[in-house]
Protein backbone atom coordinates (compact mmCIF):
# COMPACT_ATOMS: atom_id res chain seq x y z
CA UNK A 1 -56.59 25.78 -42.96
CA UNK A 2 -59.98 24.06 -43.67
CA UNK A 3 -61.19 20.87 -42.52
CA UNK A 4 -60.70 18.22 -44.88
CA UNK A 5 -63.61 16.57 -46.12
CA UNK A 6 -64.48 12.98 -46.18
CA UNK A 7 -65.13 11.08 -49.71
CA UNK A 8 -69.50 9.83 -48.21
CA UNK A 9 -68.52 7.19 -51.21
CA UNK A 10 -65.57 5.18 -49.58
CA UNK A 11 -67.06 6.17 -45.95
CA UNK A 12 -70.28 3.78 -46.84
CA UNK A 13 -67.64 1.32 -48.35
CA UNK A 14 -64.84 0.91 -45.93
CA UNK A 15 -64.64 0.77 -41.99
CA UNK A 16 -61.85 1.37 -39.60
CA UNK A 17 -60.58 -0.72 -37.21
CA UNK A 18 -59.55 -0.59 -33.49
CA UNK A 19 -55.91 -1.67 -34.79
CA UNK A 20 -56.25 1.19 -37.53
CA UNK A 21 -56.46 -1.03 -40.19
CA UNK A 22 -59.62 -0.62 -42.87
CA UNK A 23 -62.07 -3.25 -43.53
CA UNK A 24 -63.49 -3.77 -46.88
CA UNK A 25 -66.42 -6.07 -48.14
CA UNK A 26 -64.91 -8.78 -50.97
CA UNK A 27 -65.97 -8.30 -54.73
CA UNK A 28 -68.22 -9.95 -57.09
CA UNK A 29 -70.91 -11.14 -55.23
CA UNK A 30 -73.79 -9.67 -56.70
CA UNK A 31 -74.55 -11.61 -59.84
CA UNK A 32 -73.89 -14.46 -62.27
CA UNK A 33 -73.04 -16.50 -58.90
CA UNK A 34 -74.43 -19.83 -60.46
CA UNK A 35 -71.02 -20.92 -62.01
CA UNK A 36 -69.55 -19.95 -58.41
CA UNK A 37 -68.79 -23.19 -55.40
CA UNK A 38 -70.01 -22.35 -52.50
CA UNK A 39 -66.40 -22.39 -50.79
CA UNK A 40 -66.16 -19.24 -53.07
CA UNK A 41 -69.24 -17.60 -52.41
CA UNK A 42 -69.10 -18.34 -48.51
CA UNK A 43 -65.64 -16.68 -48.36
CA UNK A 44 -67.07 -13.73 -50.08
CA UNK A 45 -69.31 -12.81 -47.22
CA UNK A 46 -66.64 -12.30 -45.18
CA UNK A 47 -64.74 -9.13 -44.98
CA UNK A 48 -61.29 -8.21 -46.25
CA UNK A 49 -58.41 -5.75 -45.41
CA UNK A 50 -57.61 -3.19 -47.56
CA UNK A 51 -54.08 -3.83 -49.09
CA UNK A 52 -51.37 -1.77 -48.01
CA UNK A 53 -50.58 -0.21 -51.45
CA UNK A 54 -53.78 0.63 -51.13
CA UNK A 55 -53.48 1.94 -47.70
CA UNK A 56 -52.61 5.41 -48.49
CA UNK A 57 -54.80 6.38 -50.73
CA UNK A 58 -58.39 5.09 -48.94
CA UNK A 59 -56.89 6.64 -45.21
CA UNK A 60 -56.74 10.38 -47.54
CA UNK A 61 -60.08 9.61 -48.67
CA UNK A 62 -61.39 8.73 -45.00
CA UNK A 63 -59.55 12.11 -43.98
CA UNK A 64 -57.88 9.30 -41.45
């Protein structure tokens, strides 16, 4: 059997952790930020976990 193959696209988007959970960067933070408050925009720099119905599907495409 072959060596499955890693989707590059979600590698250069998600990370794995030491607790084999998956780290994620938070959404719409590129433009129109203007009508954003900061409290928003400051929690968006921070990273996220990727939900667990989620879970499944991004581990396949890590080849986890």
């Amino acid at each position: 059997m072959p060596k499955m193959k890693t989707r590059r696209g979600a590698a250069k988007r998600f990370k794995l952790t030491a607790s084999g959970r998956i780290k994620r960067n938070k959404a719409n933070h590129r433009h129109m930020l203007i009508r954003r408050s900061k409290k928003v925009k400051r929690n968006m720099r921070h990273t996220g976990l990727v939900d667990s119905s989620n879970l499944k599907n991004v581990k396949r495409m890590l080849g986890v």
